[in-house]
Protein backbone atom coordinates (compact mmCIF):
# COMPACT_ATOMS: atom_id res chain seq x y z
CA UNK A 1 43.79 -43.52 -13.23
CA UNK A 2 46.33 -41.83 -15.34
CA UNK A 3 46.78 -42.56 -19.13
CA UNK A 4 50.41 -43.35 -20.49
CA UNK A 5 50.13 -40.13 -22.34
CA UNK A 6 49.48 -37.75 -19.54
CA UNK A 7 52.15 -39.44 -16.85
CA UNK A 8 55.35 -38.61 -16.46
CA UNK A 9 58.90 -40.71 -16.81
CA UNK A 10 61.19 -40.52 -14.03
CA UNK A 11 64.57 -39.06 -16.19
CA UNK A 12 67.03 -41.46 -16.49
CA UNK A 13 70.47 -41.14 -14.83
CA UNK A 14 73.33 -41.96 -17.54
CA UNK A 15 77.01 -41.81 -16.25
CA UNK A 16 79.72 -42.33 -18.94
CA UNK A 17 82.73 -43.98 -17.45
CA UNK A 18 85.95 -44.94 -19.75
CA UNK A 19 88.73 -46.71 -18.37
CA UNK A 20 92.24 -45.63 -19.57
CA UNK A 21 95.14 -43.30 -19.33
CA UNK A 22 94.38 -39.71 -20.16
CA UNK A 23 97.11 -38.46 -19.26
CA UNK A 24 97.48 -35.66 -21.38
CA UNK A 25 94.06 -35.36 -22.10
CA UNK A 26 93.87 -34.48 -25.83
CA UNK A 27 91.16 -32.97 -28.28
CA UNK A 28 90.37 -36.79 -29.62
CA UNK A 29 89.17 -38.07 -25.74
CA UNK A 30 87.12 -34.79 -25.74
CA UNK A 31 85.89 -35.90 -29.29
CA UNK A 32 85.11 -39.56 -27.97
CA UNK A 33 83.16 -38.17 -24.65
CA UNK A 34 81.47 -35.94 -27.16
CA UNK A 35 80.44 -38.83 -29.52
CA UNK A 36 79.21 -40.77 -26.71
CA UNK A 37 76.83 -37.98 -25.86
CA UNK A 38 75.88 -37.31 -28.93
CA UNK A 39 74.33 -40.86 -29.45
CA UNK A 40 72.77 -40.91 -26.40
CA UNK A 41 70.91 -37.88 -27.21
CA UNK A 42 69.81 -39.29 -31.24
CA UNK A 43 69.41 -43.11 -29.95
CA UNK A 44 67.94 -42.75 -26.72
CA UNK A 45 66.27 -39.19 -26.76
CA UNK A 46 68.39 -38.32 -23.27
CA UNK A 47 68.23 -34.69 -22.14
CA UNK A 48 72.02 -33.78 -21.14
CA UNK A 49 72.65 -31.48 -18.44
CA UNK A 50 76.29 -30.27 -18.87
CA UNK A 51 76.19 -27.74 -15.54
């Protein structure tokens, strides 16, 4: 029997979706995608892969 310590979390799968025109795409809906990361990574502890 394993002890919560020593087993492993299956990582968790996060997809941001946002509905909308971007159409140009500007530097403020990079900003939002960016903001939406970054509190995901302080709130949740999420590992990001950007590749």
């Amino acid at each position: 029997m394993q002890s919560d310590k020593k087993r492993k979390m299956a990582p968790t799968r996060v997809i941001l979706f946002s509905c909308g025109s971007y159409n140009p795409p500007t530097n403020m809906h990079l900003r939002m995608f960016g903001t939406y990361i970054s509190f995901l990574i302080i709130n949740i502890s999420l590992f990001v892969n950007t590749s």
